[in-house]
C-alpha atoms as a PDB file:
ATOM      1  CA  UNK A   1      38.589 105.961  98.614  1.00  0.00           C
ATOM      2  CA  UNK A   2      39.322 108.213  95.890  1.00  0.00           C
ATOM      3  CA  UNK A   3      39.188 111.268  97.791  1.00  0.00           C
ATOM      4  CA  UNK A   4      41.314 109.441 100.086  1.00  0.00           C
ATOM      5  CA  UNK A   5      43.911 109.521  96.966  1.00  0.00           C
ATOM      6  CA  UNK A   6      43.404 112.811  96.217  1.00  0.00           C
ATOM      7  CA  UNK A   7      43.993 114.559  99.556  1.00  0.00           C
ATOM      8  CA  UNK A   8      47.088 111.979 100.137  1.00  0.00           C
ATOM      9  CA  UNK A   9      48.387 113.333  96.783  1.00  0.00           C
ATOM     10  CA  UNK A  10      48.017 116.865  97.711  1.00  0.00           C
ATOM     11  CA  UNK A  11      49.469 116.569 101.154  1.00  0.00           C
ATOM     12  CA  UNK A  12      52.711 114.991  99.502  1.00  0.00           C
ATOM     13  CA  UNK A  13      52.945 117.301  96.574  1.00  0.00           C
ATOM     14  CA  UNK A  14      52.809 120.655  99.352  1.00  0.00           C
ATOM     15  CA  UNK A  15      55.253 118.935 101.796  1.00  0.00           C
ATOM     16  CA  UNK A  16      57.957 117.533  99.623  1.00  0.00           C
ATOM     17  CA  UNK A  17      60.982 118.676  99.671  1.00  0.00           C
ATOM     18  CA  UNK A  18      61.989 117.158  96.427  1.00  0.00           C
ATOM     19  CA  UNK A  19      59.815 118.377  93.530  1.00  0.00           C
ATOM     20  CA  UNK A  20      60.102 114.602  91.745  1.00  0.00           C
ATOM     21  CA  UNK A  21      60.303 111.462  93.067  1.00  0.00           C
ATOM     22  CA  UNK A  22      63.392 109.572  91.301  1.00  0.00           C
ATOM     23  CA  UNK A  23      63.238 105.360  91.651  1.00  0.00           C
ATOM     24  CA  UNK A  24      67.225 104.368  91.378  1.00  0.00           C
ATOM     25  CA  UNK A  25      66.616 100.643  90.393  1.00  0.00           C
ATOM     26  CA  UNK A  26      70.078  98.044  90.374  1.00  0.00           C
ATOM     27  CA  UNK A  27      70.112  95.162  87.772  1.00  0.00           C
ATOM     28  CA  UNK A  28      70.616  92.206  89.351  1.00  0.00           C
ATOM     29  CA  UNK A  29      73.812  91.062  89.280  1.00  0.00           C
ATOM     30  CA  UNK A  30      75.215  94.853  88.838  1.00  0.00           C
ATOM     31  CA  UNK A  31      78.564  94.523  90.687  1.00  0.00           C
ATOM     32  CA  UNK A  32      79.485  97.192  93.432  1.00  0.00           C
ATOM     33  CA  UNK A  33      82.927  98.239  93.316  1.00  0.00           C
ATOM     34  CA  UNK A  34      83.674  98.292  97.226  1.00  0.00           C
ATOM     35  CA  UNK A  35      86.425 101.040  98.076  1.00  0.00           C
ATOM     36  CA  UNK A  36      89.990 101.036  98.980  1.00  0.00           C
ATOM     37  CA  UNK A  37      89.454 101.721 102.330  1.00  0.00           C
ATOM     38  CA  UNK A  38      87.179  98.440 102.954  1.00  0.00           C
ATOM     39  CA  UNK A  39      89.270  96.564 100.883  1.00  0.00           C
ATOM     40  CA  UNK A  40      91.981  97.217 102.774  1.00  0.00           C
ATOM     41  CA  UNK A  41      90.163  97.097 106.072  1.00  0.00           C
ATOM     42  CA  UNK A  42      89.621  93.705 104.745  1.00  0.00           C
ATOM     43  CA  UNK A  43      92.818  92.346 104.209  1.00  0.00           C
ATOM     44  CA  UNK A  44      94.162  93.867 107.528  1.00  0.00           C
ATOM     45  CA  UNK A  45      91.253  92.176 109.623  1.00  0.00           C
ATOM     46  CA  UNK A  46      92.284  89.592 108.017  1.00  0.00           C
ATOM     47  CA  UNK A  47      95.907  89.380 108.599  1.00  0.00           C
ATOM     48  CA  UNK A  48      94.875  89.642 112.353  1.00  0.00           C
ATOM     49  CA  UNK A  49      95.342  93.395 113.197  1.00  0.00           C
ATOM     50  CA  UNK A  50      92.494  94.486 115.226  1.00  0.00           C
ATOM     51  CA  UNK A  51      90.210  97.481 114.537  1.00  0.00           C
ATOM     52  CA  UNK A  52      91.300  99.453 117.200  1.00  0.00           C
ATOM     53  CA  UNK A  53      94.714 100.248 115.902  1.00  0.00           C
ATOM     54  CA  UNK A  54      93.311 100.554 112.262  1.00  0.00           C
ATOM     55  CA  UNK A  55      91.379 103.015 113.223  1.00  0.00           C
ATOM     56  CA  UNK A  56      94.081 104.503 116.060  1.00  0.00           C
ATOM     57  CA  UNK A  57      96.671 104.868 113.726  1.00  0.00           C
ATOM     58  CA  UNK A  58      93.860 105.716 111.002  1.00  0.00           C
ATOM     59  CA  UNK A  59      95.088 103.629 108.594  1.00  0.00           C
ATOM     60  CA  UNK A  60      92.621 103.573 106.082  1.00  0.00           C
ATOM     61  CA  UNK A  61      92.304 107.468 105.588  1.00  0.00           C
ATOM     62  CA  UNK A  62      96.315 107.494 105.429  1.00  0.00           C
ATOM     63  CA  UNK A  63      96.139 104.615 102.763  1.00  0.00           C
ATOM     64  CA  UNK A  64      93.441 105.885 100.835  1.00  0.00           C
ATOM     65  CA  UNK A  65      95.400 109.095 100.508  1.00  0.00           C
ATOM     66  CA  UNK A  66      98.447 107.681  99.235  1.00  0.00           C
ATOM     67  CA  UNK A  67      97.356 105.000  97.289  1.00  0.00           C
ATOM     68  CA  UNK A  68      96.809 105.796  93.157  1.00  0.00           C
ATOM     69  CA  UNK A  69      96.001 102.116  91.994  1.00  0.00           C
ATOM     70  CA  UNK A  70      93.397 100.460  90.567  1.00  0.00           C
ATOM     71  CA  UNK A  71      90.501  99.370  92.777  1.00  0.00           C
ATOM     72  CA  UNK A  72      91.105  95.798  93.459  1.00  0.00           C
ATOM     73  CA  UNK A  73      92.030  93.341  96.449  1.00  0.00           C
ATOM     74  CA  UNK A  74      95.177  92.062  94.457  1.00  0.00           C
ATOM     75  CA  UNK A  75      96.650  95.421  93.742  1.00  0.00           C
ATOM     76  CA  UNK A  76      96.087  96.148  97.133  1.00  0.00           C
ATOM     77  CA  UNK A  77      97.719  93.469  98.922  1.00  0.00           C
ATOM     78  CA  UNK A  78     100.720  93.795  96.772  1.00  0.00           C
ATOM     79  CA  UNK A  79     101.258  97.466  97.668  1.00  0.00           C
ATOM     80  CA  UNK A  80     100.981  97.137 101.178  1.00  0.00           C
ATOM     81  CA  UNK A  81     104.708  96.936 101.830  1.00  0.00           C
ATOM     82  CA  UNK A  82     105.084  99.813  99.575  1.00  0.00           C
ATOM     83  CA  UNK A  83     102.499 101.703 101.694  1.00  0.00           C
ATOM     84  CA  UNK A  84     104.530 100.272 105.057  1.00  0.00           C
ATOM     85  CA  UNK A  85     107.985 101.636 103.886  1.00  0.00           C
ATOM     86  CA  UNK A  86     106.666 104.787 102.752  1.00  0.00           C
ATOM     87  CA  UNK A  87     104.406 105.520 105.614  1.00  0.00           C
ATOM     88  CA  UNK A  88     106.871 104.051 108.311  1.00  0.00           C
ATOM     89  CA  UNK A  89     106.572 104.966 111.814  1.00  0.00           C
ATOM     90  CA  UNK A  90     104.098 103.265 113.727  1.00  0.00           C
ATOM     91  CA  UNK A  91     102.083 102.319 111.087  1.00  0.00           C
ATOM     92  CA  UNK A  92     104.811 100.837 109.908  1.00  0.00           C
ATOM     93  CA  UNK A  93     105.781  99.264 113.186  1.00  0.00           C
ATOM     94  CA  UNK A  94     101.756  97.727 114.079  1.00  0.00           C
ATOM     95  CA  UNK A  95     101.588  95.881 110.280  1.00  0.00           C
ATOM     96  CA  UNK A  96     105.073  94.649 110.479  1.00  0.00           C
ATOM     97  CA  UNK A  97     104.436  92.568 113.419  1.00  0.00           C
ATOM     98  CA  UNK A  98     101.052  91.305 111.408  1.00  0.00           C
ATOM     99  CA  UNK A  99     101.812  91.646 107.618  1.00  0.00           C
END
Protein backbone atom coordinates (compact mmCIF):
# COMPACT_ATOMS: atom_id res chain seq x y z
CA UNK A 1 0.00 0.00 0.00
CA UNK A 2 2.87 2.12 0.50
CA UNK A 3 4.12 1.99 -2.87
CA UNK A 4 0.67 2.71 -3.72
CA UNK A 5 1.44 6.20 -1.79
CA UNK A 6 4.47 6.72 -3.26
CA UNK A 7 3.68 6.45 -6.99
CA UNK A 8 0.25 8.50 -6.20
CA UNK A 9 2.59 11.17 -4.73
CA UNK A 10 4.82 11.27 -7.64
CA UNK A 11 2.13 11.30 -10.25
CA UNK A 12 0.61 14.49 -8.44
CA UNK A 13 3.83 16.25 -7.75
CA UNK A 14 4.82 15.87 -11.98
CA UNK A 15 1.24 16.85 -13.06
CA UNK A 16 0.35 19.78 -10.90
CA UNK A 17 -0.02 22.76 -12.09
CA UNK A 18 0.27 24.49 -8.82
CA UNK A 19 3.62 23.81 -7.11
CA UNK A 20 1.72 23.88 -3.38
CA UNK A 21 -1.40 22.91 -2.39
CA UNK A 22 -3.02 25.93 -0.28
CA UNK A 23 -6.25 24.75 2.18
CA UNK A 24 -8.39 28.25 2.47
CA UNK A 25 -10.35 27.24 5.69
CA UNK A 26 -13.61 29.83 6.89
CA UNK A 27 -14.30 30.15 10.69
CA UNK A 28 -17.54 29.40 11.33
CA UNK A 29 -19.60 32.09 11.67
CA UNK A 30 -17.11 34.35 9.37
CA UNK A 31 -19.69 36.66 7.72
CA UNK A 32 -19.61 37.11 3.81
CA UNK A 33 -20.13 40.51 2.74
CA UNK A 34 -22.55 39.81 -0.34
CA UNK A 35 -22.07 42.61 -3.13
CA UNK A 36 -23.97 45.53 -4.31
CA UNK A 37 -25.11 44.01 -7.20
CA UNK A 38 -26.98 41.00 -5.24
CA UNK A 39 -28.03 43.23 -2.77
CA UNK A 40 -29.66 45.16 -5.00
CA UNK A 41 -30.86 42.31 -7.15
CA UNK A 42 -32.41 41.55 -3.90
CA UNK A 43 -34.36 44.35 -3.07
CA UNK A 44 -35.61 44.73 -6.73
CA UNK A 45 -36.87 40.97 -6.82
CA UNK A 46 -38.29 41.92 -4.10
CA UNK A 47 -40.18 44.96 -4.90
CA UNK A 48 -41.66 42.75 -7.76
CA UNK A 49 -39.55 43.69 -10.87
CA UNK A 50 -38.76 40.62 -12.70
CA UNK A 51 -35.28 39.44 -13.78
CA UNK A 52 -35.73 39.92 -17.21
CA UNK A 53 -35.77 43.65 -17.22
CA UNK A 54 -32.98 43.74 -14.48
CA UNK A 55 -30.95 42.18 -16.51
CA UNK A 56 -32.48 43.95 -19.98
CA UNK A 57 -31.94 47.21 -18.82
CA UNK A 58 -28.70 45.81 -16.92
CA UNK A 59 -29.39 47.32 -13.93
CA UNK A 60 -27.07 45.96 -11.66
CA UNK A 61 -23.81 46.69 -13.74
CA UNK A 62 -25.28 50.40 -14.20
CA UNK A 63 -25.85 50.56 -10.32
CA UNK A 64 -22.79 49.07 -9.30
CA UNK A 65 -21.02 51.67 -11.39
CA UNK A 66 -22.55 54.58 -9.95
CA UNK A 67 -23.01 53.69 -6.61
CA UNK A 68 -19.93 54.83 -3.93
CA UNK A 69 -21.67 53.71 -0.58
CA UNK A 70 -21.08 51.49 1.93
CA UNK A 71 -21.97 47.83 1.36
CA UNK A 72 -25.21 47.36 3.06
CA UNK A 73 -29.03 46.61 2.25
CA UNK A 74 -30.10 49.89 4.14
CA UNK A 75 -27.81 52.22 2.31
CA UNK A 76 -28.94 50.66 -0.63
CA UNK A 77 -32.53 50.93 -0.49
CA UNK A 78 -32.28 54.49 0.50
CA UNK A 79 -30.29 55.46 -2.61
CA UNK A 80 -32.37 53.89 -5.00
CA UNK A 81 -34.34 57.01 -5.88
CA UNK A 82 -31.12 58.78 -6.09
CA UNK A 83 -29.89 56.09 -8.53
CA UNK A 84 -33.60 56.43 -10.43
CA UNK A 85 -33.30 60.28 -10.91
CA UNK A 86 -29.84 60.17 -11.90
CA UNK A 87 -30.00 57.26 -14.21
CA UNK A 88 -33.54 58.23 -15.64
CA UNK A 89 -34.69 56.91 -18.83
CA UNK A 90 -36.03 53.62 -18.83
CA UNK A 91 -34.47 52.51 -15.95
CA UNK A 92 -35.98 55.09 -14.49
CA UNK A 93 -39.33 54.46 -16.09
CA UNK A 94 -39.37 50.15 -15.21
CA UNK A 95 -38.56 50.95 -11.14
CA UNK A 96 -40.94 53.77 -10.99
CA UNK A 97 -43.85 51.70 -11.78
CA UNK A 98 -42.34 49.06 -8.98
CA UNK A 99 -40.29 51.17 -6.45
Amino acid sequence: MNWLKSLWSKLVNKTSVSPTLVVVEEEPGEYKEESVGRILEQILLEAGVSEHIISKLDILAVFEQWYQGPNNEEEIRDSIQSFKEAVGGSINAKLNRKI
